[in-house]
Protein backbone atom coordinates (compact mmCIF):
# COMPACT_ATOMS: atom_id res chain seq x y z
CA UNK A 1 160.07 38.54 147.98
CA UNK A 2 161.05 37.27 151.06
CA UNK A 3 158.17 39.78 152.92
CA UNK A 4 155.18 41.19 151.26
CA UNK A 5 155.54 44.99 150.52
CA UNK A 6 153.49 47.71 149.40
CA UNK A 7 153.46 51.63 148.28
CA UNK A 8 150.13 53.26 148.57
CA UNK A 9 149.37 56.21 147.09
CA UNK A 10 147.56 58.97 148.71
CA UNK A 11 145.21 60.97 146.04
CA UNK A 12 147.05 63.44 143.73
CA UNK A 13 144.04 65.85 143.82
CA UNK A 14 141.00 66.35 145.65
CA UNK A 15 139.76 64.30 148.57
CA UNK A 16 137.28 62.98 146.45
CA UNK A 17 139.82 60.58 144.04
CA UNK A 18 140.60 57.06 145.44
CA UNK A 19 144.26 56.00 146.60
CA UNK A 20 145.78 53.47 145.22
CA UNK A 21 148.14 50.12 146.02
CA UNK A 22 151.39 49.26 143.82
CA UNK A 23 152.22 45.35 145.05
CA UNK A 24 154.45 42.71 142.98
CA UNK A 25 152.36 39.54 141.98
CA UNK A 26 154.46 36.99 140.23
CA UNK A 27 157.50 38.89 139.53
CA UNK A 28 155.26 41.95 137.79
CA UNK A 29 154.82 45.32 139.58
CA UNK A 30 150.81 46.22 139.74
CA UNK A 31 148.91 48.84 140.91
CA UNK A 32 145.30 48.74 142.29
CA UNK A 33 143.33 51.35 141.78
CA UNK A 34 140.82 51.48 145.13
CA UNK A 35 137.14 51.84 144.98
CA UNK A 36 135.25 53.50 147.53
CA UNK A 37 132.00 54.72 148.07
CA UNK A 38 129.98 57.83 147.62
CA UNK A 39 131.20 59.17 151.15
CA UNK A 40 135.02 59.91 150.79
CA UNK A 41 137.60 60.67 153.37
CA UNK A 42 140.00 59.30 155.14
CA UNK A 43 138.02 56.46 157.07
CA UNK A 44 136.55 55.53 153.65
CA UNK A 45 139.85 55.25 151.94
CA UNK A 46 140.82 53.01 155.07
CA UNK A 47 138.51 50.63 154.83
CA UNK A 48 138.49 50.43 150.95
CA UNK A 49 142.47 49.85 151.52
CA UNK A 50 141.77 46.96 153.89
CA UNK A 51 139.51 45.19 151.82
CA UNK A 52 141.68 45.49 148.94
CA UNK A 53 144.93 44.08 150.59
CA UNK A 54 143.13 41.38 152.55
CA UNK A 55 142.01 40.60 148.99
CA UNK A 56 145.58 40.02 147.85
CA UNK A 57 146.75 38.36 150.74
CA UNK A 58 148.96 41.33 151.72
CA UNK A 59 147.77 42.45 155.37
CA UNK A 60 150.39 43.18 157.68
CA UNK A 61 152.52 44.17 155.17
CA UNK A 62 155.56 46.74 155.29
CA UNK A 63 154.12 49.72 153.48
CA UNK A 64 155.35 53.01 152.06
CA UNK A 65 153.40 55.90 151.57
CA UNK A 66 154.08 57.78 148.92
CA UNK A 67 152.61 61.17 149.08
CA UNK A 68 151.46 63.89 146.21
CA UNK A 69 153.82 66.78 145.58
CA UNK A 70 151.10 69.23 146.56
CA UNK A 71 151.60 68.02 150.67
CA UNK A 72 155.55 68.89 149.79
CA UNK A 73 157.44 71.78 150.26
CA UNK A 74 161.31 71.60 148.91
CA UNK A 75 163.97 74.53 148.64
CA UNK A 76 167.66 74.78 147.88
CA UNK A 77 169.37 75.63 151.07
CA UNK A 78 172.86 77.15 151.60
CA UNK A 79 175.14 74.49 153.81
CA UNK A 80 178.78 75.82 153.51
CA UNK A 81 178.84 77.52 156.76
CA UNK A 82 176.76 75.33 158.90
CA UNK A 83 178.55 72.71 161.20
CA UNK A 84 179.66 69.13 159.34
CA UNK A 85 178.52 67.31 162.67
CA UNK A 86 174.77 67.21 164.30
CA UNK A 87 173.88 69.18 161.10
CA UNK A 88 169.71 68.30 161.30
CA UNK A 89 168.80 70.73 163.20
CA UNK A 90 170.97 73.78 162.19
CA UNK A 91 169.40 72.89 158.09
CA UNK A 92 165.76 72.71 159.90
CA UNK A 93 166.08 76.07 160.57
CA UNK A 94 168.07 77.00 157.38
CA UNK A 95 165.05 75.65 155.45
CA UNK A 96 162.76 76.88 157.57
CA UNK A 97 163.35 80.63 156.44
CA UNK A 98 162.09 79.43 153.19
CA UNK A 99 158.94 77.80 154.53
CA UNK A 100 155.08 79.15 155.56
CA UNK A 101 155.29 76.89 158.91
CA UNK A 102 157.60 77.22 161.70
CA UNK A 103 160.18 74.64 162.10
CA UNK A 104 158.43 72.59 165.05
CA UNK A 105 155.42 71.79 163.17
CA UNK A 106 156.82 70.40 159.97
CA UNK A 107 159.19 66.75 159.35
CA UNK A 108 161.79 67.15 157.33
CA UNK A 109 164.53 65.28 155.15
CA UNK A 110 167.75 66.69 152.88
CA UNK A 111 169.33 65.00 150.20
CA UNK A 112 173.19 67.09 150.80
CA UNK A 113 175.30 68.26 147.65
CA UNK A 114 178.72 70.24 148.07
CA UNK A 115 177.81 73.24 150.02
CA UNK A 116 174.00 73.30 149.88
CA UNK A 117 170.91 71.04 150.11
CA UNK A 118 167.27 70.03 148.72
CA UNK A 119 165.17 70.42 151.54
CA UNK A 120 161.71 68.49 151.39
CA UNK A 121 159.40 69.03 154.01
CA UNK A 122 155.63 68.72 155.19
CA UNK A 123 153.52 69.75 157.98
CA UNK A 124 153.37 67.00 160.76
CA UNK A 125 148.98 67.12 161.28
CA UNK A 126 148.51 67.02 157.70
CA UNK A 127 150.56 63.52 157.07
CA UNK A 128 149.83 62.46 160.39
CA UNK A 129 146.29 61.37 159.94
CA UNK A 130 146.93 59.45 156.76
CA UNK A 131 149.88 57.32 158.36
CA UNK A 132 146.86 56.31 161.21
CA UNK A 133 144.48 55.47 157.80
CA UNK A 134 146.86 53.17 156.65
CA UNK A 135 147.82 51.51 159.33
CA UNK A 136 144.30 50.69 160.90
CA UNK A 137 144.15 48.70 157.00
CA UNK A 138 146.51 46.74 158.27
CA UNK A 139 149.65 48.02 157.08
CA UNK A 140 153.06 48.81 158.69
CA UNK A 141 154.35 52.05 157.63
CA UNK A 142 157.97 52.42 157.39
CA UNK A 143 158.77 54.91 154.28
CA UNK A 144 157.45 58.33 153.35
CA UNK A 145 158.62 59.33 150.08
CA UNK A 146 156.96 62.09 147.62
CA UNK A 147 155.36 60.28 144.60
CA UNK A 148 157.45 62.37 142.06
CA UNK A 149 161.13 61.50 143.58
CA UNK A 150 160.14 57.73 143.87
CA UNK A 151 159.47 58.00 139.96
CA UNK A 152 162.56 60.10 139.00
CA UNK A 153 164.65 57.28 141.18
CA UNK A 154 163.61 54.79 139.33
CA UNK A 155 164.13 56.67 135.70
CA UNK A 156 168.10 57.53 137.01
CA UNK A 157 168.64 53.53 138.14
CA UNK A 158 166.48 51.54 135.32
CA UNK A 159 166.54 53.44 132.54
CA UNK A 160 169.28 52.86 130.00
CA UNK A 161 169.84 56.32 128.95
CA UNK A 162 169.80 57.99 132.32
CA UNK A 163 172.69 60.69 131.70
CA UNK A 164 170.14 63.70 132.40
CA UNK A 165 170.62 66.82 133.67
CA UNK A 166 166.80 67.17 134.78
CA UNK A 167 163.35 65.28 134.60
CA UNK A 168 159.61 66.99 133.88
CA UNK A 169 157.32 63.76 135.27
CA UNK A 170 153.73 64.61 133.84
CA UNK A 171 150.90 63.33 135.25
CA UNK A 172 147.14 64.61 134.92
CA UNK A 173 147.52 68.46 134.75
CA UNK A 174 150.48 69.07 137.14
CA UNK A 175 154.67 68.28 136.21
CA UNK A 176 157.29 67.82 138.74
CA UNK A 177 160.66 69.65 137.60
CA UNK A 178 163.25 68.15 139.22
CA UNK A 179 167.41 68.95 138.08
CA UNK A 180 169.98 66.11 138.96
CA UNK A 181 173.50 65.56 140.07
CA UNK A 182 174.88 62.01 140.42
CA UNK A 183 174.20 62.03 144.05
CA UNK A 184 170.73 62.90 143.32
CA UNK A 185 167.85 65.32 143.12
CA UNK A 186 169.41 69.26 143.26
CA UNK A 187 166.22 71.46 143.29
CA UNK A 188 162.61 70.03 142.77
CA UNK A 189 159.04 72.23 141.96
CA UNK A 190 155.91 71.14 140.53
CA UNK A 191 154.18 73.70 138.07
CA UNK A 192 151.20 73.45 135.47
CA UNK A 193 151.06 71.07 133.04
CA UNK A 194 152.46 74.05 130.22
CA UNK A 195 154.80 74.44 128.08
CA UNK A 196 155.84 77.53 128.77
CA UNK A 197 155.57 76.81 132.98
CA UNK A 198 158.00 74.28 132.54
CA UNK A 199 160.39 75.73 130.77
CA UNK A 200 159.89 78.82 133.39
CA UNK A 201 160.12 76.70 135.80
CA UNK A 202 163.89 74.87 134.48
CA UNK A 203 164.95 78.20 133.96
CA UNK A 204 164.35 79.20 137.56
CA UNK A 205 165.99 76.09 138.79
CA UNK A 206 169.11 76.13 136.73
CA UNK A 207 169.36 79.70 138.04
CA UNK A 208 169.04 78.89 141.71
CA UNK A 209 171.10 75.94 141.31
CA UNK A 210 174.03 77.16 139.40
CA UNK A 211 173.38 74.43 137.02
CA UNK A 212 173.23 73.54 133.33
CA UNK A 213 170.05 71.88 131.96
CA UNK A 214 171.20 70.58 128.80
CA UNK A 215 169.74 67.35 128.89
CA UNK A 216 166.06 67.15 130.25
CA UNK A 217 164.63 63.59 130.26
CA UNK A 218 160.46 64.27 129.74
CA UNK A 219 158.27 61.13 130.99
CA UNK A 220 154.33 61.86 129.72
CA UNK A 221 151.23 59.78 128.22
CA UNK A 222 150.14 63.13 125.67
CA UNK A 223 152.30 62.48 122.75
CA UNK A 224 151.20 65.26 120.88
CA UNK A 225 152.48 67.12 123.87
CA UNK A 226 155.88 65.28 124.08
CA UNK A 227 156.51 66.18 120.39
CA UNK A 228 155.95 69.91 120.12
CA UNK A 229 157.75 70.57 123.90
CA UNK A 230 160.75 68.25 122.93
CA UNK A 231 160.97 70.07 119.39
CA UNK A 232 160.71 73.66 120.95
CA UNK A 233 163.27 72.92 123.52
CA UNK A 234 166.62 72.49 123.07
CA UNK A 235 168.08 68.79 124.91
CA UNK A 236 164.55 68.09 125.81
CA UNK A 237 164.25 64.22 124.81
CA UNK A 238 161.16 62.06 125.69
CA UNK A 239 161.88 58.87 127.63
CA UNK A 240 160.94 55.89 125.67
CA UNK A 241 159.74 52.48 127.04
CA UNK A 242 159.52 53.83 130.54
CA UNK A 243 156.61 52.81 132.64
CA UNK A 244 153.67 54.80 133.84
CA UNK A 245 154.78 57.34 136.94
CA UNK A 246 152.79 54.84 139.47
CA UNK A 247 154.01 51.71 137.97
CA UNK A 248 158.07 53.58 138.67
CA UNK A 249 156.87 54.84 141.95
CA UNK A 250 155.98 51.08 142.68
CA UNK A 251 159.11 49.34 141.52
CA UNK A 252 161.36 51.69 143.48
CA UNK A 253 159.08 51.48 146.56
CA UNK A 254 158.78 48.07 147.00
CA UNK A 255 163.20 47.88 146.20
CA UNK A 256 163.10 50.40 148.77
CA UNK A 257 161.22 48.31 151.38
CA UNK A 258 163.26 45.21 150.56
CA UNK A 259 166.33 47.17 151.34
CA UNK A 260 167.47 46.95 148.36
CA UNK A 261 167.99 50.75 147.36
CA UNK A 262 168.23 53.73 150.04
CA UNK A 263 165.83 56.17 149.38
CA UNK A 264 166.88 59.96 148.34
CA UNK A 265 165.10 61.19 151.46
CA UNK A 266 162.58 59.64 153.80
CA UNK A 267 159.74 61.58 155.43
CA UNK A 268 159.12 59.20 158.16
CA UNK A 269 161.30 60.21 161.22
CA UNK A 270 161.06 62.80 163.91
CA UNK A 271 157.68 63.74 164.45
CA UNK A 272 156.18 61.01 162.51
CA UNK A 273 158.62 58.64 163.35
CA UNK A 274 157.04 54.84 164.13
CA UNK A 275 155.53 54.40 167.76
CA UNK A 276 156.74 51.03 168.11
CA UNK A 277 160.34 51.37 166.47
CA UNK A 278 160.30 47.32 166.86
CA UNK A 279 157.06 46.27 164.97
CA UNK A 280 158.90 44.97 162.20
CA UNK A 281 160.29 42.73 164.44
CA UNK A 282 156.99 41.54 166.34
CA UNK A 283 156.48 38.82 164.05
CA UNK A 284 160.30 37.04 163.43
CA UNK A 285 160.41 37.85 167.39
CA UNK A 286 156.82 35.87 168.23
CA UNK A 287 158.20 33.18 165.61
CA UNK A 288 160.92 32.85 167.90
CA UNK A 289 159.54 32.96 171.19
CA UNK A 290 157.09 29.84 169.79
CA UNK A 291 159.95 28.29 168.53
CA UNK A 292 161.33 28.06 172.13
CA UNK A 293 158.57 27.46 174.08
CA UNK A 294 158.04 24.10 171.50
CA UNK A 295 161.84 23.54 172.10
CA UNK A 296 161.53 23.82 175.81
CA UNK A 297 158.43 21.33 176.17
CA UNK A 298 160.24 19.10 173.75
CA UNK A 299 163.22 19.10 175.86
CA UNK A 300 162.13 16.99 178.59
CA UNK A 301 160.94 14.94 176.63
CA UNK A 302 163.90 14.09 174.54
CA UNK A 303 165.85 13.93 177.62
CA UNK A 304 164.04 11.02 179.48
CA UNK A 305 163.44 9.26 175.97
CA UNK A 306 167.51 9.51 176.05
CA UNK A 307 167.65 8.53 179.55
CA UNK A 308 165.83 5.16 178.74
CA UNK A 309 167.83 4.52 175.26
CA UNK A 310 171.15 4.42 177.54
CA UNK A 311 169.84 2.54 180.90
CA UNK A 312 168.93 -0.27 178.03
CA UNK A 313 172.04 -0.10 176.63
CA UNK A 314 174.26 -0.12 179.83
CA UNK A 315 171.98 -3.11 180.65
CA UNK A 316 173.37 -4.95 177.29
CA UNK A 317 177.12 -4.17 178.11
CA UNK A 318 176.25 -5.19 181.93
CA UNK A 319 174.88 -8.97 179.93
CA UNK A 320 177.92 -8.92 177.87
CA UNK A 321 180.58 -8.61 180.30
CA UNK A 322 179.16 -11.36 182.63
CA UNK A 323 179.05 -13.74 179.63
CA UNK A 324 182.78 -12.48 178.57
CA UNK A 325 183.56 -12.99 182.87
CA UNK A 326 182.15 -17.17 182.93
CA UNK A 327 183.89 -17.61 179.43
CA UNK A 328 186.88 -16.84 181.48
CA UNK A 329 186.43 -17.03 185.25
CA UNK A 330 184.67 -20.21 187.06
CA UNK A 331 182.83 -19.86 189.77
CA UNK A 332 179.60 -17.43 190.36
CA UNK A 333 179.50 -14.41 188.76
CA UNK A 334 179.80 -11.55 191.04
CA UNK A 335 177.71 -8.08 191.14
CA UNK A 336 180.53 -6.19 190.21
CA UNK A 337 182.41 -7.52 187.20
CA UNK A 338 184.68 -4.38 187.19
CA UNK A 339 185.26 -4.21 190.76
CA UNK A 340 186.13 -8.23 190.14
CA UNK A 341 188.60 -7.42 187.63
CA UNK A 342 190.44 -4.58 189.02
CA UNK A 343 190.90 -7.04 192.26
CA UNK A 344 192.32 -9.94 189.96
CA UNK A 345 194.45 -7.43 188.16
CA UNK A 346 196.15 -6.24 191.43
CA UNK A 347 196.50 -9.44 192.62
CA UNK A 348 198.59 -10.38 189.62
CA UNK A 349 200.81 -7.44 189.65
CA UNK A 350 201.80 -7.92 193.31
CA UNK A 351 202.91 -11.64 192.82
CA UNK A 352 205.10 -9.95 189.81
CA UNK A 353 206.49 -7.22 190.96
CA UNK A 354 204.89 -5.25 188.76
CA UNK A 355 206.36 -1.43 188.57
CA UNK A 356 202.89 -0.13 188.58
CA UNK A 357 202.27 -0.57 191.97
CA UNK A 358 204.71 1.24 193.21
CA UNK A 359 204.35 4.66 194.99
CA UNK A 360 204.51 7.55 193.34
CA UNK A 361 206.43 9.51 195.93
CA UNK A 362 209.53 8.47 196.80
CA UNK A 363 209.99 6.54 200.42
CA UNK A 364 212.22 7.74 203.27
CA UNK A 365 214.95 5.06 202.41
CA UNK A 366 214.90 6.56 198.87
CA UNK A 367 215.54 9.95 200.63
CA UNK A 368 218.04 8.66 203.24
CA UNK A 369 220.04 7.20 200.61
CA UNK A 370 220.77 9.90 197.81
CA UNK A 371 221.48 12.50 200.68
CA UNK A 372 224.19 10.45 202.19
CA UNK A 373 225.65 9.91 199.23
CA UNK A 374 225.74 13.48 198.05
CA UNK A 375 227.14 14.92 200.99
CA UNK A 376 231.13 16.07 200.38
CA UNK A 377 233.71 13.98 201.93
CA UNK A 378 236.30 16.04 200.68
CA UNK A 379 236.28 18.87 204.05
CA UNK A 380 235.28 18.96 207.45
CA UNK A 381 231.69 19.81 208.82
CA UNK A 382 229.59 18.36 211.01
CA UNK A 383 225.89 16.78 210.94
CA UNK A 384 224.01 17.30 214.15
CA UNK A 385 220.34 16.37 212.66
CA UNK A 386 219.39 14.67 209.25
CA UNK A 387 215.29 14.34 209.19
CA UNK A 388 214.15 12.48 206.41
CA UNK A 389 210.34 12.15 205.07
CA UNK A 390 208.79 10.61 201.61
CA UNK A 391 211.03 13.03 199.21
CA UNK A 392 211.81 15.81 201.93
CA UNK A 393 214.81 16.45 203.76
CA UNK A 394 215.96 18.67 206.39
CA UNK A 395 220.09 19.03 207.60
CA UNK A 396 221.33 21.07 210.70
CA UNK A 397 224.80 20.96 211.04
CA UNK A 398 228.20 23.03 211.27
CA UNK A 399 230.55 24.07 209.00
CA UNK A 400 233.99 25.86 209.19
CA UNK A 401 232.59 29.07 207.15
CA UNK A 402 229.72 30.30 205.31
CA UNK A 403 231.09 29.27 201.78
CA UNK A 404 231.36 25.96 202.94
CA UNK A 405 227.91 25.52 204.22
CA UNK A 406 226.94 26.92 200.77
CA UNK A 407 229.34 24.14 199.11
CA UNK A 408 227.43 21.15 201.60
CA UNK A 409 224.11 22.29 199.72
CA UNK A 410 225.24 22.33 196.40
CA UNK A 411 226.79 18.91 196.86
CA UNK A 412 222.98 18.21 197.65
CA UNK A 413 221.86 19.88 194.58
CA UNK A 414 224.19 17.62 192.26
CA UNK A 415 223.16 15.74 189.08
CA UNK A 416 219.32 17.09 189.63
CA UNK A 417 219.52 15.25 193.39
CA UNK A 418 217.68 17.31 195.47
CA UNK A 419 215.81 20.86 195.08
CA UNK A 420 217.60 22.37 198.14
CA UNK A 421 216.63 26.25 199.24
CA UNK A 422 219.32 28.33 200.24
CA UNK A 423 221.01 27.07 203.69
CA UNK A 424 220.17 29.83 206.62
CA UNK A 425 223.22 30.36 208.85
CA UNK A 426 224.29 31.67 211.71
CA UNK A 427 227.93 32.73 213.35
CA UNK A 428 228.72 30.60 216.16
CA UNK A 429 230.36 32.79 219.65
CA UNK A 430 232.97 29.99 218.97
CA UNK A 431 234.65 29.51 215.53
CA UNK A 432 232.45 27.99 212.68
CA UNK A 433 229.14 28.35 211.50
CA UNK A 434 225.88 26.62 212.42
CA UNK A 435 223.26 26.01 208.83
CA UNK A 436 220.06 24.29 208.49
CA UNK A 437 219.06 23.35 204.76
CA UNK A 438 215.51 21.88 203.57
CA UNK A 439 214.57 20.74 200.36
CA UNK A 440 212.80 17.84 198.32
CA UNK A 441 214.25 15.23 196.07
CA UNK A 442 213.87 16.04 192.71
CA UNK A 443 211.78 13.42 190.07
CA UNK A 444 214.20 12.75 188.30
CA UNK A 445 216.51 11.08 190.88
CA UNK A 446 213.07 9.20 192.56
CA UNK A 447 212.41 8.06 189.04
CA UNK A 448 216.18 6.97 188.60
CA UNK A 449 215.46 4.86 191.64
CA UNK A 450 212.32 3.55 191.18
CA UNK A 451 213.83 1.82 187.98
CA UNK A 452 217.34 0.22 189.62
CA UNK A 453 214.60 -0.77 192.51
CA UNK A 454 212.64 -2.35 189.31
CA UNK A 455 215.50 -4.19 187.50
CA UNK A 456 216.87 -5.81 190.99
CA UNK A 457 212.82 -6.74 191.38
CA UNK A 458 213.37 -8.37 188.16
CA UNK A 459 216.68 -9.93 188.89
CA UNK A 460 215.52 -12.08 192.23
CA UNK A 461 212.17 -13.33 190.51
């Protein structure tokens, strides 16, 4: 297991008998009887539980409690007409017609069938106390589950033949009847440890359940017992190689805890709901905050460590490139043997002419040029002002009409020349029209110009 876990049972009789602990040690499911002394109660069975799982190494260890039948009250409850959403509280007071104690002073849980329920309750100041027992032991309490379900869990998951139709779990001089469905338990009582009660008592249930009991699984320790009450009854068949109730209870407790298997029902909500709904998580969540507080001290640290393993090796490359600089260069070696280089380097290009150097944007000239040889000569017009910047360009002139100021501009715009906007005109009191059109030479026309400005470079060297 991953976490420790452990089901303690609360005392199936008088105050006077000890709990007891079901743990896993080495892949086996045990159970520890406790020992206490001659003064029993609660505070007694609390401190006999501590010693016991500081023994095993198991304090602060999730814990179930399972609880004796005789703290339990469970009926069958109608459900067909009751609401399918927010349900809880309407079945609280469905089962609560069937109960001694009024609905606020009880916690209960419902394991659901088609149109009615098996309601299991018990009164909040009687289960309260023993949840406080257990955990001043040490223990973290996250399951409340009666004894007798635990057991019949287990039978319907582990047992090979588990095709029942109802259980009878003996133990000492009680039996808990309980009649199944494949969803789970249907109806649940505990009688005397009889013959004849428990076959009253199946014959009650299968009445109030609507339900069969041809096949009724028996799990005891008195075999002369087991063999008259599974001759005298028809179905009745004793369950062989099972383990002891406890040792069940145990196994399907602790898989419970792991999270392995959802319980039928579990008694520890509402009213006796955890304080802390997060203590599970106090220790990953301490483990964590350590964790960071280590990283964050550790990160400084690190850091300057880092810091020191790159100034040394900057200080290397630094020695390298002044020895790779003399191999080369003569003369002194000069602080800056990038700086140094970059200056040779543009040197070099400007004797040859080198493309790289120059500007990006295109010059005035560049400008001047491919608008002047755009415009139309094929119709009359007239330029009054041509300004001319790096890649911009801005016409005023007049034209005849306002088609052929539109045709001026689209000369302009020719083989990708010039991104021109459209002209703005004006109607002149005199014939014509009067236009001014802006725009900026496009990059492909710069770049067609950069490269016939590179190849005549290339031409006079």
């Amino acid at each position: 297991m991953s976490r420790h876990a452990v089901v303690v049972f609360i005392n199936d009789g008088d105050a006077d008998v000890s709990w007891a602990v079901g743990y896993e040690q080495g892949g086996e499911v045990l159970v520890m009887e406790l020992t206490t002394a001659e003064q029993q109660g609660l505070e007694a069975q609390s401190r006999s539980l501590e010693r016991a799982i500081k023994e095993k190494g198991l304090t602060g260890s999730e814990a179930m409690i399972a609880i004796p039948s005789r703290l339990c009250l469970a009926a069958v409850i109608e459900t067909g007409d009751l609401p399918r959403r927010k349900r809880r509280g309407p079945l609280l007071y469905r089962l609560e017609e069937q109960l001694p104690w009024p609905a606020e002073s009880v916690v209960a849980d419902f394991v659901e069938q088609p149109n009615r329920a098996l309601g299991v309750a018990v009164e909040t100041d009687a289960v309260r106390p023993i949840i406080e027992a257990v955990e001043t032991a040490g223990l973290n309490v996250q399951a409340i589950c009666p004894t007798a379900l635990l057991t019949a869990q287990h039978l319907v998951r582990r047992t090979d033949q588990a095709n029942w139709d109802a259980l009878a779990i003996a133990q000492e001089d009680k039996c808990d009847c309980i009649t199944l469905s494949p969803s789970g338990p249907t109806a649940w009582r505990q009688t005397q440890y009889t013959q004849l009660s428990i076959e009253q008592t199946f014959r009650t249930l299968a009445f109030s359940d609507g339900m069969e009991t041809d096949a009724i699984g028996l799990l005891c320790e008195d075999d002369d017992f087991a063999e008259v009450w599974t001759g005298n009854i028809p179905g009745a068949e004793r369950i062989g190689g099972a383990p002891r109730p406890r040792n069940a209870a145990s196994e399907c407790g602790l898989d419970i805890l792991r999270g392995a298997v959802r319980p039928w029902l579990n008694l520890r909500r509402d009213a006796l709901s955890p304080t802390d709904r997060f203590a599970t998580l106090s220790t990953p969540l301490n483990t964590a905050v350590i964790s960071l507080l280590i990283f964050l001290a550790a990160l400084p640290l690190a850091l300057q460590w880092r810091t020191h393993a790159y100034r040394d090796l900057a200080g290397e490359l630094r020695d390298e490139q002044r020895t790779a600089y003399t191999s080369v260069f003569d003369g002194r070696v000069p602080a800056d043997v990038v700086e140094a280089l970059d200056q040779k380097h543009r040197s070099a290009n400007s004797l040859s002419g080198s493309s790289s150097d120059l500007p990006d944007e295109p010059s005035a000239l560049i400008t001047l040029y491919e608008a002047l040889r755009r415009l139309p000569t094929d119709q009359r017009y007239r330029v009054l002002e041509l300004r001319v910047d790096a890649g911009s360009l801005q016409l005023e002139g007049e034209a005849r009409s306002h088609s052929e100021a539109d045709q001026i501009v689209a000369a302009l715009r020719k083989q990708q020349g010039f991104d021109m906007a459209p002209p703005r005109t004006e109607q002149l009191k005199e014939k014509g029209v009067g236009f001014t059109a802006t725009g900026r030479l496009s990059p492909s026309a710069n770049k067609q110009d950069s490269q016939v400005i590179k190849a005549k470079g290339l031409a006079n060297r």
